[in-house]
N, C-alpha and C. Protein backbone atom coordinates (compact mmCIF):
# COMPACT_ATOMS: atom_id res chain seq x y z
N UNK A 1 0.82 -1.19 0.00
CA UNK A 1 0.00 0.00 0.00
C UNK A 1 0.87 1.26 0.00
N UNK A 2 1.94 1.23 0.81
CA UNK A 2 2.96 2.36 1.07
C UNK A 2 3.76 2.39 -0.58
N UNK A 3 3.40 2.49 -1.36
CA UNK A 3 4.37 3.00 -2.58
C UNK A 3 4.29 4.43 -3.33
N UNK A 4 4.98 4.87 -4.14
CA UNK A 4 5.16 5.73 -4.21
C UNK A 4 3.82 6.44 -4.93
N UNK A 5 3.20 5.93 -6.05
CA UNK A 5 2.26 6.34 -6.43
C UNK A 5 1.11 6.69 -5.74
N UNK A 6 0.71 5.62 -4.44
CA UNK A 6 -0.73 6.10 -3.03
C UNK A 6 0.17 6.92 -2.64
N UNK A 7 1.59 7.31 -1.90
CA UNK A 7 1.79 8.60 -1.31
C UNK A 7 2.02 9.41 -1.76
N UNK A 8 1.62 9.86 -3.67
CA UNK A 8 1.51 10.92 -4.09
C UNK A 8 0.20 10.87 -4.31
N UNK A 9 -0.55 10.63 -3.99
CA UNK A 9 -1.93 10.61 -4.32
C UNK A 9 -2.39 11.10 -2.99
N UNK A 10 -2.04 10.39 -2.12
CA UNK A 10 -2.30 10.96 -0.09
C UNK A 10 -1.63 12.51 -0.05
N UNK A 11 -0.80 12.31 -0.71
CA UNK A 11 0.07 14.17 -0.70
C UNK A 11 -0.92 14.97 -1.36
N UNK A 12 -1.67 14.34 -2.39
CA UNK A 12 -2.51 15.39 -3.02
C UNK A 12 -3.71 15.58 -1.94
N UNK A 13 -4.21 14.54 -1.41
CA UNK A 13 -5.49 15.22 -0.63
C UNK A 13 -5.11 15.95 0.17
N UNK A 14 -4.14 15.74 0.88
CA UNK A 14 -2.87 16.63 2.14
C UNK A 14 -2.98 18.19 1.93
N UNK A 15 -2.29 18.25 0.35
CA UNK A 15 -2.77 19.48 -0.08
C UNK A 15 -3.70 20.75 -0.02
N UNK A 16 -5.15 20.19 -0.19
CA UNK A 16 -6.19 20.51 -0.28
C UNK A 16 -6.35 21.24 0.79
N UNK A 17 -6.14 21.02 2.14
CA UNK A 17 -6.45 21.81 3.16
C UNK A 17 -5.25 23.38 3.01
N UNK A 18 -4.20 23.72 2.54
CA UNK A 18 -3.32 23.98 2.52
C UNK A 18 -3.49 24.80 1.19
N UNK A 19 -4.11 24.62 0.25
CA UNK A 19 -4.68 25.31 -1.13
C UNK A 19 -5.57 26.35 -0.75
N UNK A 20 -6.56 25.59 0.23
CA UNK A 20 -7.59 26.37 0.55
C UNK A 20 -7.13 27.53 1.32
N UNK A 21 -5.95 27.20 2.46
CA UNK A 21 -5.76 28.42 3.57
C UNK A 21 -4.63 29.35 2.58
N UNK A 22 -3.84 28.91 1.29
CA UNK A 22 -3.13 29.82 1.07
C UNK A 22 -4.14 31.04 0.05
N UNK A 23 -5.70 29.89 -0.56
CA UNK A 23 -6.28 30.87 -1.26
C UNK A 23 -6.88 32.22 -0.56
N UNK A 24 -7.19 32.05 0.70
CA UNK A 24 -7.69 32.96 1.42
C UNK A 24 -6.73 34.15 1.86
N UNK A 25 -5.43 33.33 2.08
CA UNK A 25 -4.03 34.36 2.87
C UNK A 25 -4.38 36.00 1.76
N UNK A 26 -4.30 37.23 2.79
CA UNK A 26 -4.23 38.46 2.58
C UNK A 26 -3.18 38.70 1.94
N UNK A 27 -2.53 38.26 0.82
CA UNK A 27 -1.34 38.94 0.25
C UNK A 27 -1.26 38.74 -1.02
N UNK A 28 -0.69 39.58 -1.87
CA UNK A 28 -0.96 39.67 -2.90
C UNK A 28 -0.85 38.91 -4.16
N UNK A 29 -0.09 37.57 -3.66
CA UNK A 29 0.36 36.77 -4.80
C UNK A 29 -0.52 35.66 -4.48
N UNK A 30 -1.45 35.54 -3.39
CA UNK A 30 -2.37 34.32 -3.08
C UNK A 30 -2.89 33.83 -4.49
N UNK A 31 -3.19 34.50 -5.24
CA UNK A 31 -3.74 34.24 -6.61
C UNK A 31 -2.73 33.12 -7.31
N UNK A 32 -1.73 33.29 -7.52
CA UNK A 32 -0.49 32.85 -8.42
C UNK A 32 -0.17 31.50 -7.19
N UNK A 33 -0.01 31.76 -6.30
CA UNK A 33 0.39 30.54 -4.82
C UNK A 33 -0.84 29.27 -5.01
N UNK A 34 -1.99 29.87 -5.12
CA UNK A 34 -2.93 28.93 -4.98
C UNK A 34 -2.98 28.23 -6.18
N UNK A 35 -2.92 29.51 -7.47
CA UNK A 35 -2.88 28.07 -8.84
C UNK A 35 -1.61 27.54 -8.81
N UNK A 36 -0.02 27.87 -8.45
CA UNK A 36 0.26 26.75 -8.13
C UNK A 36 0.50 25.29 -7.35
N UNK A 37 -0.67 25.34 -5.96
CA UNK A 37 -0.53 24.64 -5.17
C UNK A 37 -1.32 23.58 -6.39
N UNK A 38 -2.58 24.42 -6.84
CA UNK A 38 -3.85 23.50 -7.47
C UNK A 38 -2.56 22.58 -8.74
N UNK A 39 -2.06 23.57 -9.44
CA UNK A 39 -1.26 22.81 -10.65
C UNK A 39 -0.26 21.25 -10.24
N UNK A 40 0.12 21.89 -9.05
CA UNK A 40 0.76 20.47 -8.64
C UNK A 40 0.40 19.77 -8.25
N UNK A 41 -0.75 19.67 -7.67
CA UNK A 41 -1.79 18.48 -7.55
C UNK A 41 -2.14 18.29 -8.93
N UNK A 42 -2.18 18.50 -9.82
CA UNK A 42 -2.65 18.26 -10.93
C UNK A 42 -1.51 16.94 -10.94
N UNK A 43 -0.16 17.69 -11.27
CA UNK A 43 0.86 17.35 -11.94
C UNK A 43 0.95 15.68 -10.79
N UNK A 44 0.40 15.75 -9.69
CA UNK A 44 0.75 14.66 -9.10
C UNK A 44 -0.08 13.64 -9.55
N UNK A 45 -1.44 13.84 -9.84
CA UNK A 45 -2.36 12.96 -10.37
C UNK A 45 -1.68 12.29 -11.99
N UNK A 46 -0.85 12.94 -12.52
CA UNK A 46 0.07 12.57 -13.84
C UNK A 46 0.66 11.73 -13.41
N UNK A 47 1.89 12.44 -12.42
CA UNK A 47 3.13 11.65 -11.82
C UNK A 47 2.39 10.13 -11.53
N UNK A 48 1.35 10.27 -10.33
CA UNK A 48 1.36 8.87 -9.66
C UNK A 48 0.87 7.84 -10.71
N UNK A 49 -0.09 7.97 -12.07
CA UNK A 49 -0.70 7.03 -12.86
C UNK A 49 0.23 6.85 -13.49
N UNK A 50 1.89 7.84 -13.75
CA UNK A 50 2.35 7.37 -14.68
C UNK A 50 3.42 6.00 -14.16
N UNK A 51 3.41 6.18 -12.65
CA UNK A 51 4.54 5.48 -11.69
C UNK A 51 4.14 4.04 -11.38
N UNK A 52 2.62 3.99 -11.44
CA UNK A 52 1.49 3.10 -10.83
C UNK A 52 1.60 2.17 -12.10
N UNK A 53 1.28 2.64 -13.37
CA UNK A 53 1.34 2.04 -14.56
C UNK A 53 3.08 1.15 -15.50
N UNK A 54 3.95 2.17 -15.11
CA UNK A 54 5.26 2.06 -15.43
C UNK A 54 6.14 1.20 -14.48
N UNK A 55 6.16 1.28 -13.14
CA UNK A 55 6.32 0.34 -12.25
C UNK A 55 5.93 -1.03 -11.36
N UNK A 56 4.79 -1.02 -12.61
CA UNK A 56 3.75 -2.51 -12.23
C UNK A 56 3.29 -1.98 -10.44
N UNK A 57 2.88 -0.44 -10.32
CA UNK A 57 2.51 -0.70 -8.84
C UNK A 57 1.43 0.16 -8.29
N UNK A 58 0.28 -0.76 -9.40
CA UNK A 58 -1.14 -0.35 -9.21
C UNK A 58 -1.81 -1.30 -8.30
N UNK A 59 -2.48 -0.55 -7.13
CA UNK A 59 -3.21 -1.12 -6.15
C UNK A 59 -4.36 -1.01 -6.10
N UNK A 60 -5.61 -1.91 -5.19
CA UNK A 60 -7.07 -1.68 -5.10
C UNK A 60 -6.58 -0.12 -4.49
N UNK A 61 -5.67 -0.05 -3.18
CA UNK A 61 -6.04 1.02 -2.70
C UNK A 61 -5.77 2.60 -3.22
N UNK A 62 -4.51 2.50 -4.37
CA UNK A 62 -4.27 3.46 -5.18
C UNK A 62 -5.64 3.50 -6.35
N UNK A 63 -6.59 2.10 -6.80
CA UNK A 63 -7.22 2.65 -8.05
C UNK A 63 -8.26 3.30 -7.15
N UNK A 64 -8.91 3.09 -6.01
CA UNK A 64 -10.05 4.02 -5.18
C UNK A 64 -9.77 5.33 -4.90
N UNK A 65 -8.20 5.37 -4.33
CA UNK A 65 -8.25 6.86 -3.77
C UNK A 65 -8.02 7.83 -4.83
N UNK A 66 -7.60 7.32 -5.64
CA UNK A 66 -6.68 8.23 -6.79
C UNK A 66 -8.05 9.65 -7.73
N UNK A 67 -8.89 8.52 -7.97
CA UNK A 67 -10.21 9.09 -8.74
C UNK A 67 -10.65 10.06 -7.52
N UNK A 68 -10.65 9.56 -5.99
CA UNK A 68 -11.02 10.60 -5.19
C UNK A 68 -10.72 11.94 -4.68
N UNK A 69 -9.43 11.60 -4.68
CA UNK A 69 -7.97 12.97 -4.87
C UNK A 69 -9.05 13.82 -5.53
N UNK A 70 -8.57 13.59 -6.81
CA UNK A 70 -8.96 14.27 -8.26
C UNK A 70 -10.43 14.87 -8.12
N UNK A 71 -11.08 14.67 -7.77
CA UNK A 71 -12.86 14.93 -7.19
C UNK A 71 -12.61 15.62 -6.31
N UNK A 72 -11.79 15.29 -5.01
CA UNK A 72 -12.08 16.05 -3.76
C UNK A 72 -11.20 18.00 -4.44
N UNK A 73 -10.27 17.96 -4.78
CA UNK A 73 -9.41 19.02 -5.14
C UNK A 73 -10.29 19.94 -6.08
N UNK A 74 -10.70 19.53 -6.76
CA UNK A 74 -11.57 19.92 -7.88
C UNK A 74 -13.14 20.34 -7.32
N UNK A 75 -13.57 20.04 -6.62
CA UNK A 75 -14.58 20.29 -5.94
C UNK A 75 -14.49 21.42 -4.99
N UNK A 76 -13.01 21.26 -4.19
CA UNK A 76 -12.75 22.22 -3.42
C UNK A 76 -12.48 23.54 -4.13
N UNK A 77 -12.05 23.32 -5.24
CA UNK A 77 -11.58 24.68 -6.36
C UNK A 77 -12.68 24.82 -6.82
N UNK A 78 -13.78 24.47 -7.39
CA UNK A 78 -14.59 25.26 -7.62
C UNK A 78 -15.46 25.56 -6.57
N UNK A 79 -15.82 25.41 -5.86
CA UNK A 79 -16.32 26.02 -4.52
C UNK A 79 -16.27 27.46 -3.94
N UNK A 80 -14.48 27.40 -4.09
CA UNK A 80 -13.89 28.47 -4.18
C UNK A 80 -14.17 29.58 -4.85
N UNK A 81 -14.16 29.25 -5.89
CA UNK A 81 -14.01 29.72 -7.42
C UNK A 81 -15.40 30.49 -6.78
N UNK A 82 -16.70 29.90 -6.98
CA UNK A 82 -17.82 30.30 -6.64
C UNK A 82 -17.93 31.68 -5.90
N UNK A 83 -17.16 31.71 -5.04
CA UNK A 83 -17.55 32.98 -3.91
C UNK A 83 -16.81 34.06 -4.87
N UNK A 84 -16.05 33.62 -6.05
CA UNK A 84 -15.15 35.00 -6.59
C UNK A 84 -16.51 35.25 -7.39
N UNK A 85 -16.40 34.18 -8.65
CA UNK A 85 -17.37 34.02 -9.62
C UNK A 85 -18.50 34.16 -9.39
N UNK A 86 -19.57 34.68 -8.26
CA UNK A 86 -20.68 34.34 -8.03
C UNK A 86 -21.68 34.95 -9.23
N UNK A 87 -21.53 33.58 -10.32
CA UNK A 87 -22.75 34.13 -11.45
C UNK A 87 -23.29 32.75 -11.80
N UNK A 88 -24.40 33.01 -12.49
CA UNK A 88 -25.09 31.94 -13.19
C UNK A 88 -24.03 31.47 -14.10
N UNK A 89 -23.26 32.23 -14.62
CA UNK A 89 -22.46 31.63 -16.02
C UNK A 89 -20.93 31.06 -15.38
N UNK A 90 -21.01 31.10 -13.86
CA UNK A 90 -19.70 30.42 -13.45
C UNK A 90 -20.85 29.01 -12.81
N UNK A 91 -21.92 29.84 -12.13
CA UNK A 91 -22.49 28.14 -11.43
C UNK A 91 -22.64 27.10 -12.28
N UNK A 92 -23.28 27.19 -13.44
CA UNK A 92 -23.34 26.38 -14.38
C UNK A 92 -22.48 25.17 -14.56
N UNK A 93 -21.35 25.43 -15.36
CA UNK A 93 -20.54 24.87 -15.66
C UNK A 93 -19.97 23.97 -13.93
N UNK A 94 -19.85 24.63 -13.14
CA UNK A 94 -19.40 24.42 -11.83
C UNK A 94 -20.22 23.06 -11.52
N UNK A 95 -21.54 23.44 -11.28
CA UNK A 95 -22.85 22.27 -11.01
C UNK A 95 -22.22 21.54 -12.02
N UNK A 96 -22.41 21.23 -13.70
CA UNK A 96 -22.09 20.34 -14.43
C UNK A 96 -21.23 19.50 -14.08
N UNK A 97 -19.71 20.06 -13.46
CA UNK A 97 -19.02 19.13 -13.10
C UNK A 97 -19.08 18.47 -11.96
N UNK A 98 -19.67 18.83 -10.81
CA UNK A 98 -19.25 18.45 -9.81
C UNK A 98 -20.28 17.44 -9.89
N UNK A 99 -22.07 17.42 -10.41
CA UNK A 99 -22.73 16.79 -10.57
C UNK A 99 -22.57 15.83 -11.64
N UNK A 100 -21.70 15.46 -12.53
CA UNK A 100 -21.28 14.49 -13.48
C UNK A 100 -20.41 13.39 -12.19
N UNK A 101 -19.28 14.35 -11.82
CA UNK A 101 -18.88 13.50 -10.68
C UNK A 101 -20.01 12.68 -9.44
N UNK A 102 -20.77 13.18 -8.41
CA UNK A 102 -21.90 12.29 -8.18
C UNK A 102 -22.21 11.57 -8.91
N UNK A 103 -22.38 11.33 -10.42
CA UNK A 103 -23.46 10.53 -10.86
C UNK A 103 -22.28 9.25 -11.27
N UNK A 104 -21.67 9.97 -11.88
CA UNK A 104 -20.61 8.66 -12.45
C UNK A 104 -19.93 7.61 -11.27
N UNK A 105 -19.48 8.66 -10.24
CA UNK A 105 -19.36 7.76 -9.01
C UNK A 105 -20.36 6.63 -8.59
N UNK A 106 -22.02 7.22 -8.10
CA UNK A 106 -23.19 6.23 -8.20
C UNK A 106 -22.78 5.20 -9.23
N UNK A 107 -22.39 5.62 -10.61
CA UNK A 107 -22.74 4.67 -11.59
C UNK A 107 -21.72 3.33 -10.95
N UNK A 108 -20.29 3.84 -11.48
CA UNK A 108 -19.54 2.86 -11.33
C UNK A 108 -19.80 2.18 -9.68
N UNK A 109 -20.10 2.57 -8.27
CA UNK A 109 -20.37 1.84 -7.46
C UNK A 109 -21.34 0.75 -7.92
N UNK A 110 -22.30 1.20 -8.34
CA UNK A 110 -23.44 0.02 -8.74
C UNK A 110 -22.81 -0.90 -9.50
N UNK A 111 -22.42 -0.83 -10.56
CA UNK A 111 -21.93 -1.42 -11.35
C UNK A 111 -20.81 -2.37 -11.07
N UNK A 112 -20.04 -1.79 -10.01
CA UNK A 112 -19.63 -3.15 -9.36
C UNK A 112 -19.67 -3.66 -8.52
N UNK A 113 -21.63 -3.66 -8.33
CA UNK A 113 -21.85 -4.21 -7.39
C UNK A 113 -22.18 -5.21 -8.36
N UNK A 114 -23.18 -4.64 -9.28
CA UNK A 114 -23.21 -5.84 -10.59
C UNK A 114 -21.64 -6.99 -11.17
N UNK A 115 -20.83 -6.46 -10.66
CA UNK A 115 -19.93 -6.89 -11.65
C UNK A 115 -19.17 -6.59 -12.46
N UNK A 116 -20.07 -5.38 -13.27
CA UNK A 116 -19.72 -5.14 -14.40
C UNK A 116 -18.51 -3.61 -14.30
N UNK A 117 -17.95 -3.70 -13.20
CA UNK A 117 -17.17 -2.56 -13.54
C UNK A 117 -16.38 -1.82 -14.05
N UNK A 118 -16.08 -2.64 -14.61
CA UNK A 118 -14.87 -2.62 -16.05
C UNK A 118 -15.77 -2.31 -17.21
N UNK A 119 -16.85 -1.91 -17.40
CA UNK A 119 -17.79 -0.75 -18.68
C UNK A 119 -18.09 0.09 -18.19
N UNK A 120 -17.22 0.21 -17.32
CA UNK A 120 -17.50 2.12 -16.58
C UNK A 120 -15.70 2.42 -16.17
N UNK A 121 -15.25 2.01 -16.45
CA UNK A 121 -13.77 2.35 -16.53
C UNK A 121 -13.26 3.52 -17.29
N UNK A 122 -12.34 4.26 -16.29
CA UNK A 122 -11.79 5.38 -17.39
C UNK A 122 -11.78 5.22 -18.69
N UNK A 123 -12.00 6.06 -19.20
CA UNK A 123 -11.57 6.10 -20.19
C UNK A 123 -10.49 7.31 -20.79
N UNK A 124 -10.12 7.14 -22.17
CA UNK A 124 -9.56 8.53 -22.89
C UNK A 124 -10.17 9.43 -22.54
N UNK A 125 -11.75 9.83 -23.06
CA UNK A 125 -12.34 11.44 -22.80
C UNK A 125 -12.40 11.65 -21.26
N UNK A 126 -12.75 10.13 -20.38
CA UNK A 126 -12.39 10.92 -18.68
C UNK A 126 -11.23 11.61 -18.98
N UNK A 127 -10.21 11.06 -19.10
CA UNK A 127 -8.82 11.54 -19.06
C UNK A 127 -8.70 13.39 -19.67
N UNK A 128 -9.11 12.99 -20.70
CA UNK A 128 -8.91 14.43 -21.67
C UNK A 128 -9.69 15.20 -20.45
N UNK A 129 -11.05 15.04 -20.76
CA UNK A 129 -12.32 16.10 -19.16
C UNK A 129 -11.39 16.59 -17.91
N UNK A 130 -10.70 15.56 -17.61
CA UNK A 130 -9.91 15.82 -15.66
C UNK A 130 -8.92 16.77 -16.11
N UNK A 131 -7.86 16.46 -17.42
CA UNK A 131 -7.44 17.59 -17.65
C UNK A 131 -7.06 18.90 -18.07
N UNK A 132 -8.34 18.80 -18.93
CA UNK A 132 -9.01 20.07 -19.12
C UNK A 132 -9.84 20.83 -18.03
N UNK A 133 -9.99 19.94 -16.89
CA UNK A 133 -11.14 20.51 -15.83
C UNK A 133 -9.71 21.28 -15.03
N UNK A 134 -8.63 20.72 -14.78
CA UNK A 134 -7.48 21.31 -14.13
C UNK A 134 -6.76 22.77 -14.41
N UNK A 135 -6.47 22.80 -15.79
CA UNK A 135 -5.76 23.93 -16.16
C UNK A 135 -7.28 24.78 -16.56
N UNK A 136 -8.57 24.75 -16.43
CA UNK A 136 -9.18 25.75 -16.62
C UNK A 136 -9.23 26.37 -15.58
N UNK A 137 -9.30 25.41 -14.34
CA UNK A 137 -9.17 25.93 -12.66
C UNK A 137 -8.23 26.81 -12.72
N UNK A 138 -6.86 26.03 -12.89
CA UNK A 138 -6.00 26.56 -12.95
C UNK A 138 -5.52 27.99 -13.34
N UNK A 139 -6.28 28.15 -14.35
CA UNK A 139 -6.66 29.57 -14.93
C UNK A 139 -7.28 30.68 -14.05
N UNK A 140 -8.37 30.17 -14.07
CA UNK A 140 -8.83 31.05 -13.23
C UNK A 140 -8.45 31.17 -11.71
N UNK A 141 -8.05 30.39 -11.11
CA UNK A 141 -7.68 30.20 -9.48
C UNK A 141 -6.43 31.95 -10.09
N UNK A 142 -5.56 32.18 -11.05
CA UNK A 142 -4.65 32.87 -11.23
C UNK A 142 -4.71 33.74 -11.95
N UNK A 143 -6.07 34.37 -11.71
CA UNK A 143 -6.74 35.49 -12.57
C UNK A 143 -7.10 36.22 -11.49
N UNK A 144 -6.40 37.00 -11.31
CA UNK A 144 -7.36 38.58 -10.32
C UNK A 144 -7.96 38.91 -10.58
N UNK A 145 -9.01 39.53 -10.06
CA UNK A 145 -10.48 39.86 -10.22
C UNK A 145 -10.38 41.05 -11.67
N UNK A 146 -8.68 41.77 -11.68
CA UNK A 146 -8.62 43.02 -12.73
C UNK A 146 -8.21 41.95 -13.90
N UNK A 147 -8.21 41.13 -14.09
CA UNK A 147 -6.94 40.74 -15.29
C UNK A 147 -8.52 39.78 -15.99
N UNK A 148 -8.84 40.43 -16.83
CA UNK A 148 -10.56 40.37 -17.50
C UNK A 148 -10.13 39.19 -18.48
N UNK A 149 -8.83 39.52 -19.39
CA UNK A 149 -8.27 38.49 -20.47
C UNK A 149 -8.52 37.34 -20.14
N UNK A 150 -7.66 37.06 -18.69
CA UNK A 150 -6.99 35.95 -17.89
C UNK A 150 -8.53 35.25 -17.57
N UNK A 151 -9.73 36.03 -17.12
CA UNK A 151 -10.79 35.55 -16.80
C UNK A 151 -11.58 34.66 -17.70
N UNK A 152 -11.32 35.43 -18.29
CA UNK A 152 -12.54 34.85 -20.09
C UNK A 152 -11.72 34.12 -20.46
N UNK A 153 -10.53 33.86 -20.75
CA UNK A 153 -9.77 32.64 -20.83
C UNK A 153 -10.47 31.35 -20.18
N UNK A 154 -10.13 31.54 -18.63
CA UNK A 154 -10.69 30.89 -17.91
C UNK A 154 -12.12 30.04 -18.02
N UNK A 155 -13.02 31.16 -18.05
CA UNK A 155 -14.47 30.67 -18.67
C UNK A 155 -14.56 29.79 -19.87
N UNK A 156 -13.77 30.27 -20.78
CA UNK A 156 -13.78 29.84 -22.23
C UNK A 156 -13.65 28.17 -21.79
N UNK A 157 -12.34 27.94 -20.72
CA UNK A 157 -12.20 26.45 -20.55
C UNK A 157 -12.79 25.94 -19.61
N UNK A 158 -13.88 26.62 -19.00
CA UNK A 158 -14.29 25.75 -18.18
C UNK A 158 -15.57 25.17 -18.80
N UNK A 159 -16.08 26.22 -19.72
CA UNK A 159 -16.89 25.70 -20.04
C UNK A 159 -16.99 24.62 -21.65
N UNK A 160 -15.59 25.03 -21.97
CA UNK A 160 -14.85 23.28 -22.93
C UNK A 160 -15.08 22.39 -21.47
N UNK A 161 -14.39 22.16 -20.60
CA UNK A 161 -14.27 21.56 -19.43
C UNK A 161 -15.61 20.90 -19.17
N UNK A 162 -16.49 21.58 -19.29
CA UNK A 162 -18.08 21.05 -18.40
C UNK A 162 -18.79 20.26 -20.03
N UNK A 163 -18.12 20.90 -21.20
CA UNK A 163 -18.74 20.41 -22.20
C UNK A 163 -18.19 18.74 -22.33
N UNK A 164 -17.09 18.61 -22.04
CA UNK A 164 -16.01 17.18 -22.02
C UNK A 164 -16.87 16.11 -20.63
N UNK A 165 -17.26 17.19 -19.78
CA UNK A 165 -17.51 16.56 -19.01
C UNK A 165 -18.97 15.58 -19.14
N UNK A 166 -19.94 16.85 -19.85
CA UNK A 166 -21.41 16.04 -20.37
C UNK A 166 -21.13 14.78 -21.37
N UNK A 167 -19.98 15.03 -21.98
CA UNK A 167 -19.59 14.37 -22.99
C UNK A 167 -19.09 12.53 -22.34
N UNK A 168 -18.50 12.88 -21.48
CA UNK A 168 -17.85 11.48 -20.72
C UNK A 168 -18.87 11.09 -20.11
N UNK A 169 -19.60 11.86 -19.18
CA UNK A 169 -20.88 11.43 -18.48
C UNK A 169 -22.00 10.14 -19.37
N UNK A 170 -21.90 11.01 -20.85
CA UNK A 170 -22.93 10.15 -21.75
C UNK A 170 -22.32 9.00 -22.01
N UNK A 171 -21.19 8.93 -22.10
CA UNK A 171 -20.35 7.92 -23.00
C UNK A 171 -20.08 6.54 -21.67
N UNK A 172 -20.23 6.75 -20.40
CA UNK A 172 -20.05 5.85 -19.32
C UNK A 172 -21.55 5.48 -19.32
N UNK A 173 -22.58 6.48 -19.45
CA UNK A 173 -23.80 6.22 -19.07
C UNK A 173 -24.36 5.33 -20.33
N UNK A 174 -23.71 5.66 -21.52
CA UNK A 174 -23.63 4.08 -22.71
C UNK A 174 -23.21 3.37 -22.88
N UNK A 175 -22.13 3.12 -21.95
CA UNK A 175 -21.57 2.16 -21.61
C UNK A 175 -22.40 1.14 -20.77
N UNK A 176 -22.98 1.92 -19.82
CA UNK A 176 -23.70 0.87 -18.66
C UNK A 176 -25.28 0.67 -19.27
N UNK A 177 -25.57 1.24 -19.82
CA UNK A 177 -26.97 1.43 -20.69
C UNK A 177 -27.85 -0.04 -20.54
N UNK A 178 -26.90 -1.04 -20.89
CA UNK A 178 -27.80 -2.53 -21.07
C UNK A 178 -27.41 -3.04 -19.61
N UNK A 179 -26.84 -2.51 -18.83
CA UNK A 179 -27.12 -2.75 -17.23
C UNK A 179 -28.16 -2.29 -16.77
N UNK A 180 -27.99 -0.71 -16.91
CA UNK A 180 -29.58 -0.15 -16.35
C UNK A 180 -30.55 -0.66 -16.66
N UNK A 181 -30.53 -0.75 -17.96
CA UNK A 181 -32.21 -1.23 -18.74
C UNK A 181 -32.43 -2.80 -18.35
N UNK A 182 -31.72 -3.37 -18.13
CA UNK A 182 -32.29 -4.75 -17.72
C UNK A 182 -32.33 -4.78 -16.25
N UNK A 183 -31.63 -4.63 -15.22
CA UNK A 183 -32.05 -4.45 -13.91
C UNK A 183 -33.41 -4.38 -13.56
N UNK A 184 -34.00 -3.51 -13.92
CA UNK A 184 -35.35 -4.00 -14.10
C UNK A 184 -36.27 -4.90 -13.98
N UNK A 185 -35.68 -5.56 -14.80
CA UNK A 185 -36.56 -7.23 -15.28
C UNK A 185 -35.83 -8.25 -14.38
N UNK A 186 -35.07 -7.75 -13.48
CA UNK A 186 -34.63 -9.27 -12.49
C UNK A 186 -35.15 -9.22 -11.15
């Protein structure tokens, strides 16, 4: 359990408390500090799949926590995000993701309760969605409220971001499709 890939994955949730208190800190670079606390959690969620995969040292307990990292950080950043952003055109996209996450989570639990959890397995577009959902954060977590460019940047990807995200949502939820629909009938 102790290998290197779960204790970069445990470092990332570690993080999170520590993202949050530097986003709040009164000084002037909190902006730039916090997207890079958020970026290196990113970069760790890279590091550990690439260490986990490359070093034969993928675990039950690295494939559970790892997806959770990635949810919990991301959840906490837009949260955040929220009290800057407080608009319909930041909640949006915000709800989209965090509520794709609930559902896909539900999904794949069920699903292996069925069994079948391996047709709800990452995929490529998860992959592409998580990191596009990162550097749009990322963006914006490092946009001051004056730097308007830096903002609409931001928006521009979050809402690619929430679009990737409806996008993976459908593509797991057709995946499991002839699970749901027959459950039913047993």
């Amino acid at each position: 359990m102790w290998n290197l890939p779960n204790i970069l994955t445990l470092l990332r949730i570690a993080m999170i408390p520590v993202f949050i208190v530097v986003y709040y800190l009164p000084w002037e670079w909190h902006h730039l500090a916090s997207a890079a606390i958020f970026g290196l959690a990113g970069l760790t969620d890279w590091v550990d799949g690439y260490f986990a995969r490359k070093l034969n040292m993928v675990t039950p307990f690295g494939a559970f926590l790892d997806p959770v990292a990635d949810k919990l950080i991301v959840v906490a950043a837009l949260v955040l995000l929220l009290e800057v952003h407080s608009t319909p055109w930041f909640a949006l996209p915000a709800i989209v993701i965090i509520g794709r996450e609930i559902v896909i989570s539900a999904l794949r639990e069920w699903m292996a309760e069925l069994g079948s959890g391996q047709s709800v397995a990452v995929s490529a577009i998860g992959k592409v969605k998580t990191w596009v959902q990162m550097v749009a954060i990322a963006v914006l977590l490092l946009a001051k409220p004056d730097q308007e460019e830096l903002t609409l940047l931001g928006f521009g990807a979050i809402y690619v971001a929430a679009g990737l995200t409806l996008w993976s949502m459908l593509y797991y939820l057709k995946q499991a499709w002839p699970q749901l629909r027959s459950s039913g009938d047993k």
